[in-house]
Protein backbone atom coordinates (compact mmCIF):
# COMPACT_ATOMS: atom_id res chain seq x y z
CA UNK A 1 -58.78 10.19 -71.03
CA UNK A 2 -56.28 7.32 -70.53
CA UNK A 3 -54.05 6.55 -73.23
CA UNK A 4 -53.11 2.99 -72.61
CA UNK A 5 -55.17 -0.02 -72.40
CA UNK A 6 -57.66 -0.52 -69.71
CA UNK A 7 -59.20 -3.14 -68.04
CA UNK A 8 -62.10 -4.60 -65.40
CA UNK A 9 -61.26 -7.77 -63.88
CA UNK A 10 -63.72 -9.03 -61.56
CA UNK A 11 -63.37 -11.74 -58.79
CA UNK A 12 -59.72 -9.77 -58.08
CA UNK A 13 -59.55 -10.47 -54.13
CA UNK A 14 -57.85 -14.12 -55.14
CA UNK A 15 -56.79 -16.83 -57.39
CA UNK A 16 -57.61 -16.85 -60.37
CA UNK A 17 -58.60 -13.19 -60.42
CA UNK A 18 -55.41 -11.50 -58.64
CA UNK A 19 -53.12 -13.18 -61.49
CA UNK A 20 -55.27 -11.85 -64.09
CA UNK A 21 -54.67 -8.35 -62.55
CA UNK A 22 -50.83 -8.90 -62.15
CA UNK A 23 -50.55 -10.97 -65.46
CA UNK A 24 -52.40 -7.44 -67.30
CA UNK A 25 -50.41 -5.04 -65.57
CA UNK A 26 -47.46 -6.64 -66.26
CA UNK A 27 -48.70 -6.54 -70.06
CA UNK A 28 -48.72 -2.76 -69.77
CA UNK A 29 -52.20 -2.48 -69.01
CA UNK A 30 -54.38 0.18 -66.42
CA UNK A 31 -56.17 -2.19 -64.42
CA UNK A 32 -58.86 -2.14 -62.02
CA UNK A 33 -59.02 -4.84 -59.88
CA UNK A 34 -62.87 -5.38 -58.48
CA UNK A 35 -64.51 -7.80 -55.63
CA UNK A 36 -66.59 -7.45 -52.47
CA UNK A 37 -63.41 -7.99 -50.25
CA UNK A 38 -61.57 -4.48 -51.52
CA UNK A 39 -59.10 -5.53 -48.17
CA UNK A 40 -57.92 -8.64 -49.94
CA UNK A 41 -57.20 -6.36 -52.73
CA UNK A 42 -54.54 -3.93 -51.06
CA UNK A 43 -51.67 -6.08 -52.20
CA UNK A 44 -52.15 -5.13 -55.99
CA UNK A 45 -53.68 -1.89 -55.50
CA UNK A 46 -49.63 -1.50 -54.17
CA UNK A 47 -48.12 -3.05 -57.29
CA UNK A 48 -50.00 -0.58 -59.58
CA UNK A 49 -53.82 -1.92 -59.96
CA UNK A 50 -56.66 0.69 -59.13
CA UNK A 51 -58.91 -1.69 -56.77
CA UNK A 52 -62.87 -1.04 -56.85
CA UNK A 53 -65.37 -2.56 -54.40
CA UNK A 54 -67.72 -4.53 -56.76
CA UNK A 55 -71.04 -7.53 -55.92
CA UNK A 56 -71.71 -8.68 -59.31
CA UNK A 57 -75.56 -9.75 -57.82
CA UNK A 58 -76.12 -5.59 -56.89
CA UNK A 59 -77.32 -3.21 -59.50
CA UNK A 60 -76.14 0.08 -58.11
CA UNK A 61 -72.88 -1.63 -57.52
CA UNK A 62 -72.14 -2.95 -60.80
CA UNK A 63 -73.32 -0.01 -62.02
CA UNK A 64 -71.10 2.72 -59.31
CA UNK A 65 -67.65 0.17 -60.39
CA UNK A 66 -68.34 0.55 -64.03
CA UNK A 67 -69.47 4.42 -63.98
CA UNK A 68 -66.04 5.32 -61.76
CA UNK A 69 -63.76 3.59 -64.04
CA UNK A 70 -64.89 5.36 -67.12
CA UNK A 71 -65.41 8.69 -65.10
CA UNK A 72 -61.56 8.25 -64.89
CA UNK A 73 -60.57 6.99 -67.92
CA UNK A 74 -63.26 7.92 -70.50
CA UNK A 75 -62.17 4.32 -71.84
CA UNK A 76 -62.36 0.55 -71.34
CA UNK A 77 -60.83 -1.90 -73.67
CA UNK A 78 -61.19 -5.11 -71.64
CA UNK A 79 -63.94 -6.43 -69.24
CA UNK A 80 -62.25 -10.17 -67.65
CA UNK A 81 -65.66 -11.32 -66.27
CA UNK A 82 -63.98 -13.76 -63.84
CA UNK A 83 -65.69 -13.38 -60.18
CA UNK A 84 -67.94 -16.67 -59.64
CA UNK A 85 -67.96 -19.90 -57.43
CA UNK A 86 -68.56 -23.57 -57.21
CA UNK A 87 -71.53 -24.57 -55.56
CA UNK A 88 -72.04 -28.90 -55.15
CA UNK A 89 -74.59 -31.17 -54.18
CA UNK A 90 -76.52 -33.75 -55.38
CA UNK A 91 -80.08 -31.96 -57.02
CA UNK A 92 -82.66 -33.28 -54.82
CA UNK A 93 -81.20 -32.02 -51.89
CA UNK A 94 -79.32 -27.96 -52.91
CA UNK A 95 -82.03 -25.99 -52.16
CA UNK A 96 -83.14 -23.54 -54.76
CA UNK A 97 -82.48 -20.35 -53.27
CA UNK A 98 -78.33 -21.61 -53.65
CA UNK A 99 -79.10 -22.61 -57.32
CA UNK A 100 -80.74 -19.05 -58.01
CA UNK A 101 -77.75 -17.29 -56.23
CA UNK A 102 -75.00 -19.39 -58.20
CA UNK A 103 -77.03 -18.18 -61.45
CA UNK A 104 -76.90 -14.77 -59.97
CA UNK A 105 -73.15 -15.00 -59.94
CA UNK A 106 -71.98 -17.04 -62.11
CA UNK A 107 -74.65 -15.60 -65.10
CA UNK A 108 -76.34 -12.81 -64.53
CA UNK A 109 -73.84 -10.86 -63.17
CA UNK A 110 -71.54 -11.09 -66.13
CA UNK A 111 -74.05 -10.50 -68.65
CA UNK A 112 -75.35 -7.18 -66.35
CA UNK A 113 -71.60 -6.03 -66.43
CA UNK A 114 -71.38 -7.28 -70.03
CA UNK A 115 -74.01 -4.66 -70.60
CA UNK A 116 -72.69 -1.74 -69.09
CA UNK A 117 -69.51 -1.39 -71.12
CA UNK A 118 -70.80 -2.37 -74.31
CA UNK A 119 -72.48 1.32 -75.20
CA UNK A 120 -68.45 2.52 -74.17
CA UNK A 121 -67.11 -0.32 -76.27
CA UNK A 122 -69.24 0.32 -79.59
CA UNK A 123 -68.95 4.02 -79.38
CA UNK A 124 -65.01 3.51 -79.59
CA UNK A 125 -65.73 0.02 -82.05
CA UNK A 126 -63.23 -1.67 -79.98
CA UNK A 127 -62.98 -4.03 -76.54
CA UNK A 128 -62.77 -7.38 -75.72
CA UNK A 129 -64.91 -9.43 -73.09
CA UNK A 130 -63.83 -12.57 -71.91
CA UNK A 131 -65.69 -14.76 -69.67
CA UNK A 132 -64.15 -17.02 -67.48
CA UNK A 133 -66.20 -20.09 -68.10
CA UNK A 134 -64.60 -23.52 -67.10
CA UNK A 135 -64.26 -26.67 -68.96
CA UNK A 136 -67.31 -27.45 -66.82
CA UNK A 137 -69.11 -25.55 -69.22
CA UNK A 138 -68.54 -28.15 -71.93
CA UNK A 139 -68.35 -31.48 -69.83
CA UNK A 140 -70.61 -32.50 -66.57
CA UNK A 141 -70.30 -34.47 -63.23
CA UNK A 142 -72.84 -36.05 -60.80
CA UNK A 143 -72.77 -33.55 -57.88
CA UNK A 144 -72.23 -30.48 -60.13
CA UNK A 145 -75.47 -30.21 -61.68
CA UNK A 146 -75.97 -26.50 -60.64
CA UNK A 147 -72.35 -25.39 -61.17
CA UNK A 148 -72.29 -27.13 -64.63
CA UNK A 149 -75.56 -25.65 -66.08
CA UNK A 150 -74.44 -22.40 -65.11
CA UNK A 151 -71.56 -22.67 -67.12
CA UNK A 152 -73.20 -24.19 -69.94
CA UNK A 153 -75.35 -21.33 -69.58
CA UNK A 154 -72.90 -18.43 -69.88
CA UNK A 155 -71.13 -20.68 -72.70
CA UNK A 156 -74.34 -20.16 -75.02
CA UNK A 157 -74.46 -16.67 -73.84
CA UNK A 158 -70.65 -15.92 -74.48
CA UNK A 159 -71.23 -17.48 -78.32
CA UNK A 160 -74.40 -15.14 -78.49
CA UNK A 161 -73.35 -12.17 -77.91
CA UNK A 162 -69.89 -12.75 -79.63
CA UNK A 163 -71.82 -12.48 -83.03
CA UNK A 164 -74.47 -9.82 -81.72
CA UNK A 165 -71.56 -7.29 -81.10
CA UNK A 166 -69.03 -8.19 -83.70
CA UNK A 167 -70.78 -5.78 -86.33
CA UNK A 168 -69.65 -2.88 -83.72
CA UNK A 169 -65.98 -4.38 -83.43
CA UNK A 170 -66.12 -5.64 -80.17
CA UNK A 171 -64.92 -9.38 -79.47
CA UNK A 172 -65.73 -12.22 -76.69
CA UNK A 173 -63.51 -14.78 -76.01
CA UNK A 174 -64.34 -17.22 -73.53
CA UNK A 175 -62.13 -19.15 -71.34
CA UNK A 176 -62.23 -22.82 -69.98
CA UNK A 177 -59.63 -23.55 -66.62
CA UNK A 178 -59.35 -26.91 -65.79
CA UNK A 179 -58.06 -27.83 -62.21
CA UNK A 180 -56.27 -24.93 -61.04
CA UNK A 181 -54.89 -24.04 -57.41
CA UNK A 182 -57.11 -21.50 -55.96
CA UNK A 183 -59.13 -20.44 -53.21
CA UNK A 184 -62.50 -21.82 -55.37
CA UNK A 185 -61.80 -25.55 -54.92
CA UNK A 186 -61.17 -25.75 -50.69
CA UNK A 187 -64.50 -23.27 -50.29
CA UNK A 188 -66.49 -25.59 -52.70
CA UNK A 189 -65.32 -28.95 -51.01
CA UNK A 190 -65.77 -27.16 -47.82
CA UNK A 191 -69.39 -26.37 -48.90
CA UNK A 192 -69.79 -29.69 -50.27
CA UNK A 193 -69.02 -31.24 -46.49
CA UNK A 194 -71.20 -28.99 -44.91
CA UNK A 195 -74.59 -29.38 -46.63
CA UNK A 196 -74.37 -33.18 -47.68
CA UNK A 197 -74.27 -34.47 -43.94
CA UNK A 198 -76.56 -37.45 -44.10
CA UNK A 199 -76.84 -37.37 -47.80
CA UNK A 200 -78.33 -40.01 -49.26
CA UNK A 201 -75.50 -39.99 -51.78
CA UNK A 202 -72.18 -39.96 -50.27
CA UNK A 203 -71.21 -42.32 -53.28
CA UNK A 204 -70.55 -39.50 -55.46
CA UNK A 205 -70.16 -36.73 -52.39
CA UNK A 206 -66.88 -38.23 -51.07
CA UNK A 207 -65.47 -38.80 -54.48
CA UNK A 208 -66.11 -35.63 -55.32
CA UNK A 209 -65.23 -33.64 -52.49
CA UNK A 210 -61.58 -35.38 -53.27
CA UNK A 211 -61.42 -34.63 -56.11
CA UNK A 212 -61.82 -30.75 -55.10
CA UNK A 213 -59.18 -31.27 -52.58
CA UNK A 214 -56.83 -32.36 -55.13
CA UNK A 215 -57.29 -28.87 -56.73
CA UNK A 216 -54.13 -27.76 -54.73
CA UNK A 217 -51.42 -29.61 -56.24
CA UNK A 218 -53.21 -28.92 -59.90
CA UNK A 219 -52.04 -25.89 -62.41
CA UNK A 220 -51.09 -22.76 -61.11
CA UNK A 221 -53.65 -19.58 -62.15
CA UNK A 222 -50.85 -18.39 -64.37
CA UNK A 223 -52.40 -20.81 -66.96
CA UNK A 224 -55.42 -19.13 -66.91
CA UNK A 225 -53.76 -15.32 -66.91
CA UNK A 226 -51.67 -16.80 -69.63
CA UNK A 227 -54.75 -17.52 -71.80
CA UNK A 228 -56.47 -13.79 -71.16
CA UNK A 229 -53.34 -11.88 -72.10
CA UNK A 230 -53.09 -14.25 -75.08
CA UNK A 231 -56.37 -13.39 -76.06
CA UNK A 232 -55.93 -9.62 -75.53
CA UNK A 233 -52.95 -9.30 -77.43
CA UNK A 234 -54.30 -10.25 -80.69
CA UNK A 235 -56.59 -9.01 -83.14
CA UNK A 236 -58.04 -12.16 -83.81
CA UNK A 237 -58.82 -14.21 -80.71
CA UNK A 238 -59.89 -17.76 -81.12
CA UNK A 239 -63.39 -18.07 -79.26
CA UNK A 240 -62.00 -20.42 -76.98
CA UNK A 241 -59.08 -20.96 -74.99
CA UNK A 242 -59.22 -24.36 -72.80
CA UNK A 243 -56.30 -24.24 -70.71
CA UNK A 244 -54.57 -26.35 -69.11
CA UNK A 245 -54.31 -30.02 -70.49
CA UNK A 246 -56.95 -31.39 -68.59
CA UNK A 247 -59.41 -29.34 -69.67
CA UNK A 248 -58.69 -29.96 -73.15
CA UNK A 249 -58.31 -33.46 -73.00
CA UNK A 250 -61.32 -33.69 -70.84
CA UNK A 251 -63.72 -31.45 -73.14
CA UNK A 252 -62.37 -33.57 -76.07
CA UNK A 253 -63.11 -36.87 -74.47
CA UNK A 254 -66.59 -35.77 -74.20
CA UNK A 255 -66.97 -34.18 -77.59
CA UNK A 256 -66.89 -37.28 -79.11
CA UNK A 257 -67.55 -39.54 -76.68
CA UNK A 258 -71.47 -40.84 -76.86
CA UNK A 259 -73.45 -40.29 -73.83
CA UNK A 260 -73.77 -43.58 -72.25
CA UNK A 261 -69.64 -43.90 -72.45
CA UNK A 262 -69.20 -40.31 -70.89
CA UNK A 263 -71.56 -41.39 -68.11
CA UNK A 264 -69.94 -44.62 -67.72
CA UNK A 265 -66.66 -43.19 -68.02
CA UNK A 266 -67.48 -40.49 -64.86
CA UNK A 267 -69.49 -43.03 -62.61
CA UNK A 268 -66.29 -45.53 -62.89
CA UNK A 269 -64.02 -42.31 -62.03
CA UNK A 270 -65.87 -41.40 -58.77
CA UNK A 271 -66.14 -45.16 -57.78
């Protein structure tokens, strides 16, 4: 049995993920790095991180990364649910079989992995989950619909389970990036591109698909690595951790903004 801390941090091939991995490791932590790309994984697998291949939408693989780890260390203390992805498009026109995947992803799979370490986590009446949500998950955008409800979704989820599991002494924190540079925002506007051709609303598409673009000169993912080992080195997280400023100065503009300002507000920002 392992006697320091250990942790499962999904989406690890990139990003977001990978400085989550480095970030813990540097913290003192075993890690296991997990993703479907286990190749883009070799550079921290050589800096310390034990690297598991891992498709949050497969049972028997969510299931195989989660039964190795604790095969090897008879422990897990943190689960950083952090794999997902962006999907855009105006409503009418992203078909639904891309909506049900990006629940698949975004939701499912990090409730599914949710559940496999919390019989490990109450037995030992300790662990943390934290669920990389986005400050999507509080405000919304035309062109997002999907993207937003599924964070919305995991949101509710994250606050549900936080008080379901606290009796057994297990926490979830949740986690809010604004624009950060990573892989996410060049494959989403890339997406965006590709299955809006002839869209019927290109006033919002091209807007929008700058506005992804302009993810590369925004925060590096150290923010967001910054916020997990923040919450994992205290007893007493705070539920949320919105990081960086624009995400909390966007999720506070629309927390008390009314509805028709917030929509007039984003329609005159996409113009």
């Amino acid at each position: 049995m392992s006697t320091n801390r250990v942790a499962l941090v999904t989406g690890a091939s990139a990003g977001i993920g990978k400085d989550i991995v480095r970030r813990l490791l540097k913290d003192g932590w075993t890690v296991y790095g997990a993703a479907r790309r286990v190749d883009a994984m070799q550079d921290i697998a050589s800096e310390g991180a034990r690297v598991l291949p891992l498709d949050v939408t497969d049972e028997a693989s969510t299931k195989a990364a989660v039964e190795t780890l604790l095969a090897a260390e008879g422990r897990i203390d943190a689960l950083v649910n952090n794999a997902g992805y962006g999907s855009y498009g105006a409503l009418e026109e992203v078909p639904l079989d891309e909506a049900r995947r990006q629940f698949e992803v975004n939701v499912f799979g990090v409730i599914r992995l949710s559940q496999l370490v919390l019989p490990t986590m109450r037995q030992q009446r300790s662990g943390t989950i934290v669920n990389i949500t986005s400050m999507g998950g509080r405000i919304w955008m035309p062109i997002g619909g999907w993207y937003h409800a599924t964070k919305h979704a995991l949101e509710v989820l994250s606050d549900t389970m936080r008080v379901e599991v606290a009796p057994f002494g297990v926490k979830v924190v949740v986690v809010q990036p604004g624009a950060i540079q990573s892989e996410w925002s060049g494959v989403a506007a890339d997406n965006l591109e590709k299955a809006s051709q002839g869209t019927l609303y290109a006033q919002f598409v091209a807007p929008m698909t700058k506005v992804l673009r302009g993810y590369t000169t925004a925060s590096p993912a150290s923010v967001v690595s910054d916020a997990v080992s923040r919450a994992l080195a205290t007893t007493a997280p705070r539920r949320r951790y919105a990081t960086p400023f624009d995400a909390k100065g966007l999720i506070f503009l629309h927390r008390w903004m009314p509805d028709w300002l917030w929509e007039r507000f984003i329609v005159r920002a996409l113009a």
